[in-house]
C-alpha atoms as a PDB file:
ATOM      1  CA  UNK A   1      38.470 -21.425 -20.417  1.00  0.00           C
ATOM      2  CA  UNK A   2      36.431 -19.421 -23.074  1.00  0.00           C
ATOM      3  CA  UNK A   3      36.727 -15.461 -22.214  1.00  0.00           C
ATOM      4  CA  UNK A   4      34.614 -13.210 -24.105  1.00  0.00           C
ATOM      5  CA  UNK A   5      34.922  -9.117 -24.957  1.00  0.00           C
ATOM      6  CA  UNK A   6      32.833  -6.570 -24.099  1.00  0.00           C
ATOM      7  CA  UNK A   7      30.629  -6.521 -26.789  1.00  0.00           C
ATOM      8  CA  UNK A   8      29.689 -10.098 -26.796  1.00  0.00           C
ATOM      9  CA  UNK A   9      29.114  -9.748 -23.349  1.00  0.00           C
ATOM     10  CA  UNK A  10      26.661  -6.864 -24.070  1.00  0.00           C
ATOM     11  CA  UNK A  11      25.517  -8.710 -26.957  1.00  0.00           C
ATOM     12  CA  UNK A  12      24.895 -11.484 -25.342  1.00  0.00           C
ATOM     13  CA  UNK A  13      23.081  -9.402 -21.815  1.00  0.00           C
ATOM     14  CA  UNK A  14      20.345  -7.803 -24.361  1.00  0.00           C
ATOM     15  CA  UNK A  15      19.687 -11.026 -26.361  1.00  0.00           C
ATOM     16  CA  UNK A  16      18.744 -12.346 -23.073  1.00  0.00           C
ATOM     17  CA  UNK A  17      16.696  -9.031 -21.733  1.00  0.00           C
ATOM     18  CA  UNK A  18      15.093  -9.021 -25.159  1.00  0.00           C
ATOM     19  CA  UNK A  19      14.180 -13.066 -24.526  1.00  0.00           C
ATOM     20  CA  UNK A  20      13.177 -12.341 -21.528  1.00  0.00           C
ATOM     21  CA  UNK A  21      10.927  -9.043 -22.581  1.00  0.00           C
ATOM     22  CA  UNK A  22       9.402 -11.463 -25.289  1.00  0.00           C
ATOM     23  CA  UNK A  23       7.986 -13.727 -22.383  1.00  0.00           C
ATOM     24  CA  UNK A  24       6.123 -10.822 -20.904  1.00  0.00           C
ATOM     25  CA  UNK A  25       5.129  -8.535 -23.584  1.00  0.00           C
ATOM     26  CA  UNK A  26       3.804  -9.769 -27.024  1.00  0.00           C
ATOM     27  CA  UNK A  27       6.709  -7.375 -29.110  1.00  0.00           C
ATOM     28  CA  UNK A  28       5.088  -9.048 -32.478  1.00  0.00           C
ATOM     29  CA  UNK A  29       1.421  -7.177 -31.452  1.00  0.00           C
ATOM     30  CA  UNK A  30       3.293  -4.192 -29.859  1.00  0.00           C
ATOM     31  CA  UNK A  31       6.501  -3.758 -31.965  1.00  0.00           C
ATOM     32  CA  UNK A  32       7.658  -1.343 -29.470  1.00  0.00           C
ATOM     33  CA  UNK A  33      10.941  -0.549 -31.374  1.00  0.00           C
ATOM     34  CA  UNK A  34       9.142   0.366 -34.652  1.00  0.00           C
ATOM     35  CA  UNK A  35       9.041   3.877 -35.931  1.00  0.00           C
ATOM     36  CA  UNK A  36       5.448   3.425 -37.479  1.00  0.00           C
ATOM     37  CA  UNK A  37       3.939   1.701 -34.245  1.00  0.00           C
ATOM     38  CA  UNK A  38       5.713   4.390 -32.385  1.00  0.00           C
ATOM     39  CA  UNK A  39       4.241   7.314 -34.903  1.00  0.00           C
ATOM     40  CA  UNK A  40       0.550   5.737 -34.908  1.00  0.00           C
ATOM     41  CA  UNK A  41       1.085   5.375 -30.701  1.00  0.00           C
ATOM     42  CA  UNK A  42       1.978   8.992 -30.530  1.00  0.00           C
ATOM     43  CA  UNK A  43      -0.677  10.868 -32.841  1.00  0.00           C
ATOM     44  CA  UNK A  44      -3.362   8.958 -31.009  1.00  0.00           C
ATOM     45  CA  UNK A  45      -2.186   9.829 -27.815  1.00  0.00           C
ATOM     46  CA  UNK A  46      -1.973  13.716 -28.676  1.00  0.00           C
ATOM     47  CA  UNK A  47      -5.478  13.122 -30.807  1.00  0.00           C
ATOM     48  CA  UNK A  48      -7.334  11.299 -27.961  1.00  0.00           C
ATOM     49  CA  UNK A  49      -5.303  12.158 -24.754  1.00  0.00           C
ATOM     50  CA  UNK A  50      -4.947   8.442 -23.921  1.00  0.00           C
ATOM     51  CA  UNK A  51      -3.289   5.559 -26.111  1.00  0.00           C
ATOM     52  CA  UNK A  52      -4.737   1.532 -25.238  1.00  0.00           C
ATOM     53  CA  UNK A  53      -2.406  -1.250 -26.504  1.00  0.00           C
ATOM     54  CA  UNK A  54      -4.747  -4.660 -25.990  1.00  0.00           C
ATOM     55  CA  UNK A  55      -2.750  -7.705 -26.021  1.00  0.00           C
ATOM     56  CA  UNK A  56       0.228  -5.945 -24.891  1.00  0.00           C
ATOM     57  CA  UNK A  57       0.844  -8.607 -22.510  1.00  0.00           C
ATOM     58  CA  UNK A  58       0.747 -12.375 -23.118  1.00  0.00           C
ATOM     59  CA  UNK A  59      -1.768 -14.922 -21.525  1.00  0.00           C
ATOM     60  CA  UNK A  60       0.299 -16.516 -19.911  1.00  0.00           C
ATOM     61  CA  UNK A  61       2.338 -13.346 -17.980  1.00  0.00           C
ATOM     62  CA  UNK A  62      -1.046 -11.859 -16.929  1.00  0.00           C
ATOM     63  CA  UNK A  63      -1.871 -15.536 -15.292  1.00  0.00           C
ATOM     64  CA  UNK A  64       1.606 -15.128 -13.304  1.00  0.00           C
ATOM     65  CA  UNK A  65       1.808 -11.679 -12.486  1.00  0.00           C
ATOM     66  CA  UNK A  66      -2.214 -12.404 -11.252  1.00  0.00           C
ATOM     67  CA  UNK A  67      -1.320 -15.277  -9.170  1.00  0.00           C
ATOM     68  CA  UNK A  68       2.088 -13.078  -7.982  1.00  0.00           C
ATOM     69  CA  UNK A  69      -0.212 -10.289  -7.022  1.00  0.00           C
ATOM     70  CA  UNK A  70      -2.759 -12.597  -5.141  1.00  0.00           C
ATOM     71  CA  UNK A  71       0.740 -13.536  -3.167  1.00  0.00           C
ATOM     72  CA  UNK A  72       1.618 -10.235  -1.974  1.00  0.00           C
ATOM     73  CA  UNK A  73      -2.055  -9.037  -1.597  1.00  0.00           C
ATOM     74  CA  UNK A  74      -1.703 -10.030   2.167  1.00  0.00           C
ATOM     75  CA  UNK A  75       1.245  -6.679   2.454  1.00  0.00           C
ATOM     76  CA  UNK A  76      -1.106  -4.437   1.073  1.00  0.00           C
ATOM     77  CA  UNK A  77      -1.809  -1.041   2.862  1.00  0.00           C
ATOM     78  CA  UNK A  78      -5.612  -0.446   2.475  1.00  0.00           C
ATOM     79  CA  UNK A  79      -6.613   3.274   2.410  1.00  0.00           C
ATOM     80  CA  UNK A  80     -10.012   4.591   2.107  1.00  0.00           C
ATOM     81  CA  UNK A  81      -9.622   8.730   1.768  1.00  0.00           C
ATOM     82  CA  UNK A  82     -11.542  12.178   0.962  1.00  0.00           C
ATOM     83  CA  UNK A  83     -10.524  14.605  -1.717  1.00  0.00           C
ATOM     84  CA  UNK A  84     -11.696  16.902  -3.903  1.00  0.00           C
ATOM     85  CA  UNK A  85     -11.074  16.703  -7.605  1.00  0.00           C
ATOM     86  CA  UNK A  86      -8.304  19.060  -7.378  1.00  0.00           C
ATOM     87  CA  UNK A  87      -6.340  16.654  -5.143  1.00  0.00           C
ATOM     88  CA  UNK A  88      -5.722  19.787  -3.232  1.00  0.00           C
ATOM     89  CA  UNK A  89      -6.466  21.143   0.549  1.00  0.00           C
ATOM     90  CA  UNK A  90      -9.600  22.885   0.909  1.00  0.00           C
ATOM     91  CA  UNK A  91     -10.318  26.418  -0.047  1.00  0.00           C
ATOM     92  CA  UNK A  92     -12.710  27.966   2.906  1.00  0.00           C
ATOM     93  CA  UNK A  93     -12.966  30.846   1.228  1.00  0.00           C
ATOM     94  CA  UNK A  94     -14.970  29.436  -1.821  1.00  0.00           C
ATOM     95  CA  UNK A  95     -17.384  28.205   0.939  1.00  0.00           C
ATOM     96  CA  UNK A  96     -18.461  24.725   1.681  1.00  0.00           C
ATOM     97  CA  UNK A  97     -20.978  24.833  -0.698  1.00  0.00           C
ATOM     98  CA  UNK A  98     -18.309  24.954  -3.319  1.00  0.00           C
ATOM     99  CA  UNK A  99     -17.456  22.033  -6.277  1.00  0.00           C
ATOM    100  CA  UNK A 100     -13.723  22.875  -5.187  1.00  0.00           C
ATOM    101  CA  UNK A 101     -14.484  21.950  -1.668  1.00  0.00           C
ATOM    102  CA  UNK A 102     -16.510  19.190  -2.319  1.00  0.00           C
ATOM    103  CA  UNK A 103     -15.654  15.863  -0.915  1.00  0.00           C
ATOM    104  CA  UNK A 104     -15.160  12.336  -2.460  1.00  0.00           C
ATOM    105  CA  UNK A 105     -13.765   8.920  -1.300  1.00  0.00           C
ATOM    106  CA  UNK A 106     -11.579   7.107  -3.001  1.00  0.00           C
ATOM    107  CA  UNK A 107     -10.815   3.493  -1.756  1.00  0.00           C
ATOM    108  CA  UNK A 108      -7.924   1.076  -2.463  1.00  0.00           C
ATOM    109  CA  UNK A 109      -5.296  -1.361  -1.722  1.00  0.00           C
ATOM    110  CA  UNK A 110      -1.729  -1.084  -2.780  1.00  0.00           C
ATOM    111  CA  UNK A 111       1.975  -2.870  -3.207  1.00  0.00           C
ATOM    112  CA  UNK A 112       4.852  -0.758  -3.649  1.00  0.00           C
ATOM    113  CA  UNK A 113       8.104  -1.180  -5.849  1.00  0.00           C
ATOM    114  CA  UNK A 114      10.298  -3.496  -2.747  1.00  0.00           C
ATOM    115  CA  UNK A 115       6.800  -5.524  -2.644  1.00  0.00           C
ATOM    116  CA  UNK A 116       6.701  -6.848  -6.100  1.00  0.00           C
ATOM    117  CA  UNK A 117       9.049 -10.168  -6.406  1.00  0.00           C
ATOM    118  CA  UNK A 118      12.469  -9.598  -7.498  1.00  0.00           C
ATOM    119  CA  UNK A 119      12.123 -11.843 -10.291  1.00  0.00           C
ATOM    120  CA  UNK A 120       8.593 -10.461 -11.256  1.00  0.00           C
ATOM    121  CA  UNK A 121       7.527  -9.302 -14.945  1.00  0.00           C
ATOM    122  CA  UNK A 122       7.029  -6.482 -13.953  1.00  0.00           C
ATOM    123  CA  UNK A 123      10.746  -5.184 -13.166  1.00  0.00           C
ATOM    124  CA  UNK A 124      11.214  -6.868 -16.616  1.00  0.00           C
ATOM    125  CA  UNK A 125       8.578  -4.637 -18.241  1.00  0.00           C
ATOM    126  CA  UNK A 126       9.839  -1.435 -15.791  1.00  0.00           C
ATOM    127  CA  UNK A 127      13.614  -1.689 -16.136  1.00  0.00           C
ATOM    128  CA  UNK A 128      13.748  -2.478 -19.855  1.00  0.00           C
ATOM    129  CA  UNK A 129      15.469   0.182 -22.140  1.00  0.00           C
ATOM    130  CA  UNK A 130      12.940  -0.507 -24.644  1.00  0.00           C
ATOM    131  CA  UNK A 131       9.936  -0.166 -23.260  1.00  0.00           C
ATOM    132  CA  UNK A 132      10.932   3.172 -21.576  1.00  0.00           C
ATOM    133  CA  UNK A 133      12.037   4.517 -25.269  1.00  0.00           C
ATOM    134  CA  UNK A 134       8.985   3.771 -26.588  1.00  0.00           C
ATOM    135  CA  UNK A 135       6.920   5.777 -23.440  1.00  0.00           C
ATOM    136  CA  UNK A 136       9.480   8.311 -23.663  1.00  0.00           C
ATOM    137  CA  UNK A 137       9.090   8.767 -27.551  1.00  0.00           C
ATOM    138  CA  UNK A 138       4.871   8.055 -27.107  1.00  0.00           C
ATOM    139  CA  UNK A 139       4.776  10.974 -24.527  1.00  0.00           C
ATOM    140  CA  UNK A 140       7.599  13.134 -26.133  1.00  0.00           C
ATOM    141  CA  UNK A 141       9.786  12.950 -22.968  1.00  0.00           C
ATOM    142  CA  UNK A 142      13.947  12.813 -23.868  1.00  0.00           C
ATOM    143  CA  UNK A 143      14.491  10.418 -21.288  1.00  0.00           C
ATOM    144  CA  UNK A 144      12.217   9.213 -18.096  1.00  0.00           C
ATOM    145  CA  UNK A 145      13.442   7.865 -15.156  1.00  0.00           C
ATOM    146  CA  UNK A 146      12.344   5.777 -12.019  1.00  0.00           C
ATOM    147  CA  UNK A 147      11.500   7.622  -8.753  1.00  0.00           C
ATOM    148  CA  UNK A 148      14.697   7.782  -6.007  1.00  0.00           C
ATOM    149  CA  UNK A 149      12.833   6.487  -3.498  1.00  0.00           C
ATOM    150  CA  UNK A 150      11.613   2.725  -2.974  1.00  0.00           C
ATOM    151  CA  UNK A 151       7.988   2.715  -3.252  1.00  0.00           C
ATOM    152  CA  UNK A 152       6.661   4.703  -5.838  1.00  0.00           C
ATOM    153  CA  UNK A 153       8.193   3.517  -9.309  1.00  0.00           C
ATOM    154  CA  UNK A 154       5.460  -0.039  -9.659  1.00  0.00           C
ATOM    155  CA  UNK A 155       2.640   0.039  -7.685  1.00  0.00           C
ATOM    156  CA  UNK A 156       0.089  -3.038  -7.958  1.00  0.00           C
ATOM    157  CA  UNK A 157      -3.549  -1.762  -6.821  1.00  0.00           C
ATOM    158  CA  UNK A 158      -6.774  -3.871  -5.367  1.00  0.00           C
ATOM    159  CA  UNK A 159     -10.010  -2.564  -5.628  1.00  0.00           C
ATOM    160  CA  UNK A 160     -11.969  -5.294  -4.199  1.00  0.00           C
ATOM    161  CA  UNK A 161     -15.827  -5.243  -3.765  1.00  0.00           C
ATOM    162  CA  UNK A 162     -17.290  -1.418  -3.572  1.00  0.00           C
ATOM    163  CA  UNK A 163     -14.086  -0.101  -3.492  1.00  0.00           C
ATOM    164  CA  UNK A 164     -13.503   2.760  -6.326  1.00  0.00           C
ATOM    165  CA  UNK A 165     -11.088   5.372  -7.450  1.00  0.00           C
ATOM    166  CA  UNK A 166     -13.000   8.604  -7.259  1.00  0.00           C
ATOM    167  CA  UNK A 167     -13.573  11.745  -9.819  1.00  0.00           C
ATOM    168  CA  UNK A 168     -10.163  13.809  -9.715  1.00  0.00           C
ATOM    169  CA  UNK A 169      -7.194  15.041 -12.148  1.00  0.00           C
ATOM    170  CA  UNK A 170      -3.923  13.775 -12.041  1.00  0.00           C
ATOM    171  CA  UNK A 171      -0.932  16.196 -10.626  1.00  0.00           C
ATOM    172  CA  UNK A 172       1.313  14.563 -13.762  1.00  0.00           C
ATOM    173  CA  UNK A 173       1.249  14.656 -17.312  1.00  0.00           C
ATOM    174  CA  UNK A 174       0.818  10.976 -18.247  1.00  0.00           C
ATOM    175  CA  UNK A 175      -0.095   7.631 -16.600  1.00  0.00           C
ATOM    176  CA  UNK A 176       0.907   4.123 -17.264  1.00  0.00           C
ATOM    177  CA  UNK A 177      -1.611   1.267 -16.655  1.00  0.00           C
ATOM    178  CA  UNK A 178      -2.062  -2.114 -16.772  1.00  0.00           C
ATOM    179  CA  UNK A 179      -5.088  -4.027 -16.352  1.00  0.00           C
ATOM    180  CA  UNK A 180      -3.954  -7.487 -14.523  1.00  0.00           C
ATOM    181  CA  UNK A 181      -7.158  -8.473 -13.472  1.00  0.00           C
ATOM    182  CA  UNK A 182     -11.165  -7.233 -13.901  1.00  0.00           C
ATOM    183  CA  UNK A 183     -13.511  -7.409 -11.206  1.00  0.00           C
ATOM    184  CA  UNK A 184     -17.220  -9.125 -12.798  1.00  0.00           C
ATOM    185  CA  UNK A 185     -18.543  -6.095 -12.926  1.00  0.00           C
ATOM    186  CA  UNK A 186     -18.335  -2.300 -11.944  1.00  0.00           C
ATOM    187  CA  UNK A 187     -14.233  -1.430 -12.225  1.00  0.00           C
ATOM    188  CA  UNK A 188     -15.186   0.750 -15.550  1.00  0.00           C
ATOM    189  CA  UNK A 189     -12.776   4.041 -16.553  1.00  0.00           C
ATOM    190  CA  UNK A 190     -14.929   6.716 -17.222  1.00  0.00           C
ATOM    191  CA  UNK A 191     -13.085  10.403 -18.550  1.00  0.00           C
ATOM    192  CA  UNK A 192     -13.517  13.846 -19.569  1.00  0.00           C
ATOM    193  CA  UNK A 193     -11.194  14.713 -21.976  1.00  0.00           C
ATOM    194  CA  UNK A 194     -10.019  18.264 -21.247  1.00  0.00           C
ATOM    195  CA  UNK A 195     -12.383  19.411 -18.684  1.00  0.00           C
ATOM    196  CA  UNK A 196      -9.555  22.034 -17.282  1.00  0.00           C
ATOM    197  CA  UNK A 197      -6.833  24.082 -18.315  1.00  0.00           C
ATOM    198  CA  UNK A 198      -4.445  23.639 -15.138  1.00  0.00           C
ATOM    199  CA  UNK A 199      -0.963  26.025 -16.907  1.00  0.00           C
ATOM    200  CA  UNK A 200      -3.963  28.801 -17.422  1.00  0.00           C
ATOM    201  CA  UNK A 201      -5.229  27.843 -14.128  1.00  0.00           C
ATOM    202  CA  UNK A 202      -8.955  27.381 -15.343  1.00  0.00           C
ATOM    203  CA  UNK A 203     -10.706  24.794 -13.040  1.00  0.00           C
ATOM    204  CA  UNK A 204     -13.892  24.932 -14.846  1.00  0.00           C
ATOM    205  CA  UNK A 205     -16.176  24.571 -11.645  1.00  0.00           C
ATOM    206  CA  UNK A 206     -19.314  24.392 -13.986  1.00  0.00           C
ATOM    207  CA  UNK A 207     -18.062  21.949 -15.938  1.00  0.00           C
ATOM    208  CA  UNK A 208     -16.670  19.704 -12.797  1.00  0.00           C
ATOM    209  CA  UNK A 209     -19.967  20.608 -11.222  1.00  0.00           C
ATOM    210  CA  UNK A 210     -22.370  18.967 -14.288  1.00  0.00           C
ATOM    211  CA  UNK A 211     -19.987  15.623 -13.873  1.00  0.00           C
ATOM    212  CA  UNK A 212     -20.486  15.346 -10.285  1.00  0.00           C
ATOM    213  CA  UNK A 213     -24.124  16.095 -10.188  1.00  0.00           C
ATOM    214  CA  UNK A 214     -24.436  13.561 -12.967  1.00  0.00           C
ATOM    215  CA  UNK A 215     -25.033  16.351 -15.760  1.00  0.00           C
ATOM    216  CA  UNK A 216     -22.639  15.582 -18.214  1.00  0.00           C
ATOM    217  CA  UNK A 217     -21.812  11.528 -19.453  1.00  0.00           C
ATOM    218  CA  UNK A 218     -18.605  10.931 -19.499  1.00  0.00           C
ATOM    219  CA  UNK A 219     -16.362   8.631 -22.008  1.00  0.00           C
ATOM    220  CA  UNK A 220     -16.003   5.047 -21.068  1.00  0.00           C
ATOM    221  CA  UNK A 221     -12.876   3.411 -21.535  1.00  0.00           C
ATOM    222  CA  UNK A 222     -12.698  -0.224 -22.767  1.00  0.00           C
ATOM    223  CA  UNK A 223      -9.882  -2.517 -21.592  1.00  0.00           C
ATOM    224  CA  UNK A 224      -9.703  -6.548 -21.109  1.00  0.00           C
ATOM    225  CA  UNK A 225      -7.227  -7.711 -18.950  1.00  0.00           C
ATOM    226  CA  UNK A 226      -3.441  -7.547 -20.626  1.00  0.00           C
ATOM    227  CA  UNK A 227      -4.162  -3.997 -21.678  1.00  0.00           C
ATOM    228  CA  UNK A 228      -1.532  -1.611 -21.497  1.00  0.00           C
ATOM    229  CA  UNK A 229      -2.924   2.301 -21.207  1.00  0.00           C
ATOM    230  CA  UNK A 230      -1.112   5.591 -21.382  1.00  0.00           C
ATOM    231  CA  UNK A 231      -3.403   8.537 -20.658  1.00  0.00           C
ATOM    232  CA  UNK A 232      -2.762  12.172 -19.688  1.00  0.00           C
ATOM    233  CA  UNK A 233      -5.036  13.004 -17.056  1.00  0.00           C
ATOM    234  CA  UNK A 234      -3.716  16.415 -15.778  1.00  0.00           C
ATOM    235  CA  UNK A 235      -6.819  18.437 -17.830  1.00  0.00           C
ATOM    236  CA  UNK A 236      -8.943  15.064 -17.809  1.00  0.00           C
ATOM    237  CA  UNK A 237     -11.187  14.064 -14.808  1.00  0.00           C
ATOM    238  CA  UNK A 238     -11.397  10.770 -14.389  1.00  0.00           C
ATOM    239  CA  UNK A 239     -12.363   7.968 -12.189  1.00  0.00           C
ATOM    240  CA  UNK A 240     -12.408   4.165 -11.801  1.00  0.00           C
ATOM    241  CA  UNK A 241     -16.212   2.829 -10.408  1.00  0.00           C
ATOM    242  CA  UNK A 242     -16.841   0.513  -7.752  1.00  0.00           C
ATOM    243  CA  UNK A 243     -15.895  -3.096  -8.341  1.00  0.00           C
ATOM    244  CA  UNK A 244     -19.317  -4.914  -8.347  1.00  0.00           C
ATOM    245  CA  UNK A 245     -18.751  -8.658  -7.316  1.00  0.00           C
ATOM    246  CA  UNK A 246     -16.325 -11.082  -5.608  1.00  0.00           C
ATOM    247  CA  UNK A 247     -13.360 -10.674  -7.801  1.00  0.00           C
ATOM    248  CA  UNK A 248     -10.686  -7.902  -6.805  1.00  0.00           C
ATOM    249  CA  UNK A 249      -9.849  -5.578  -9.632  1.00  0.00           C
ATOM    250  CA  UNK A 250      -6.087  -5.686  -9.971  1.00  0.00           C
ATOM    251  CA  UNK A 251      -3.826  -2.844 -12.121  1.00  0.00           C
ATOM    252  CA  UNK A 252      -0.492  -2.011 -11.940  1.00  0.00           C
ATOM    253  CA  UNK A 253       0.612   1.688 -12.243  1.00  0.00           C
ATOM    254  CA  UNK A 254       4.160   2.004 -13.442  1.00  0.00           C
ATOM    255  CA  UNK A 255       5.935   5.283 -12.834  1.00  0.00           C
ATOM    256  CA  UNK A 256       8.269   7.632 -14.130  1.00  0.00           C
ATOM    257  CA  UNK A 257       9.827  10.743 -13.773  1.00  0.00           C
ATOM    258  CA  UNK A 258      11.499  13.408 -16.359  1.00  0.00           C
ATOM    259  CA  UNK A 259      14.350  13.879 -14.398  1.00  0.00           C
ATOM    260  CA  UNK A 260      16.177  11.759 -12.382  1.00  0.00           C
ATOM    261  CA  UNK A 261      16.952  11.919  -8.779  1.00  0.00           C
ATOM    262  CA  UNK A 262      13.115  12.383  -7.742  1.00  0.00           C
ATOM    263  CA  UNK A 263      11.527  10.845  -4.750  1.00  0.00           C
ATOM    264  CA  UNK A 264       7.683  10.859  -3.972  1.00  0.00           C
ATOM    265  CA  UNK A 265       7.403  13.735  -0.815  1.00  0.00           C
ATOM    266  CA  UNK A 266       7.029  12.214   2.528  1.00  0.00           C
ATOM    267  CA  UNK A 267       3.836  12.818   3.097  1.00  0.00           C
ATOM    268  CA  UNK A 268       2.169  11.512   0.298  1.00  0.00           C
ATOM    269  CA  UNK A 269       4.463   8.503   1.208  1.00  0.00           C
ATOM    270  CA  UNK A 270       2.565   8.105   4.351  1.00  0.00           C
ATOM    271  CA  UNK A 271      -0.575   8.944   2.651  1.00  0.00           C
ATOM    272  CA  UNK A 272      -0.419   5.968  -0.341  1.00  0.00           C
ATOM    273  CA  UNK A 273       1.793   3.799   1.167  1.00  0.00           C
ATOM    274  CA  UNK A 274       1.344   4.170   5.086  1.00  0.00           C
ATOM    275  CA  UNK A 275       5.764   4.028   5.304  1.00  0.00           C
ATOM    276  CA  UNK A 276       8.262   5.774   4.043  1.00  0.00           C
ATOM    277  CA  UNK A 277      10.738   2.699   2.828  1.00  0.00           C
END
């Protein structure tokens, strides 16, 4: 009987997560353990306010985490919704009238966390130490961790035809996408770098007004399928247009928290995922 210690055991365990890492992500385009990469990832993140890594995944992972998303598509819970850009309740004191009251749809299917296959990429990509290191470092976090409750930590969404992700700001500092899948047309990122200050509480309802009236162009983001996209989104409308054509646009939002121990609130539970576990 061969026995082994501890640290071949450990050797061994991260040889294989690293193997297995290697199938999914292409670690010679995105060396995601070297200081430079990691420098050159971070200045253009805090010089552009979002970071795009094409080719992060390999050809043949984005074929089977497509086909494993087509798979589960059938458990999606389909929302269509109203919101301002805020992503906050009404203010009737601004009046109806108002750009902070004003109402937009947003549209979507969506997987949660106990949805995506056990065996999936995407637990490989989520749970590895040295992918979240590199984020962490990117996004100048110590440490990030996933979410306490079931749902919220990988979330694969459809956008299928005329379905879009409407103007708002995001309530956290960064996002992590991947593009699986793009529709044939329509399914474009479009941005405002900066458009509010939300820790000096300036909403800038002129400058939210001239983007919804169609005043002001904003920046288009491009990204081929395989693309892997940090962006900070707190201060930077953005939105996702309607998927034109038959072919469902498919991206998978991976989450973290800077502290461990958090859950996603009830409510917005019941809101995204229509369940609470």
């Amino acid at each position: 009987m061969i026995s082994f210690s501890k640290c071949q055991v450990w050797s061994w365990q991260r040889r294989q997560t690293i193997e297995n890492l290697e199938d999914v992500i292409d670690l010679d385009a995105c060396p995601l353990g070297n200081e430079n990469f990691i420098a050159s990832g971070k200045k253009t993140l805090a010089e552009n306010g979002v970071l795009t890594l094409p080719g992060f995944l390999r050809a043949k992972a984005i074929e089977t985490l497509v086909a494993e998303a087509e798979t589960q598509k059938h458990n999606a819970y389909f929302t269509a919704s109203t919101h301002n850009v805020y992503l906050t309740e009404p203010r009737p004191e601004l009046g109806e009238g108002h750009i902070y009251n004003r109402q937009l749809t947003s549209s979507k299917g969506c997987i949660t966390t106990d949805q995506v296959l056990v065996d999936s990429g995407l637990h490989t990509i989520y749970d590895s130490s040295l992918f979240r290191q590199f984020v962490a470092q990117i996004v100048g976090e110590p440490g990030l961790y996933e979410y306490a409750d079931p749902l919220a930590s990988i979330n694969v969404h459809f956008a299928s035809e005329d379905q879009e992700l409407n103007w708002h700001f995001d309530n956290s500092d960064f996002a992590i996408t991947l593009l699986l899948q793009a529709p044939r047309d329509g399914g474009y990122f479009e941005y405002v770098r900066d458009l509010r200050n939300a820790k000096d509480d300036d909403m800038n309802f002129a400058g939210v007004t001239a983007i919804l009236d169609g005043k002001m162009q904003p920046s288009v983001l491009s990204m081929e399928p395989g693309t892997l996209v940090l962006f900070r989104g707190r201060n930077s409308i953005h939105r996702v247009t309607p998927t034109i054509g038959d072919q469902t646009r498919i991206l998978v939002v991976l989450a973290y928290n800077a502290a461990p121990g958090i859950a996603l609130s009830e409510s917005a539970r019941m809101t995204f995922f229509g369940r609470l576990g």
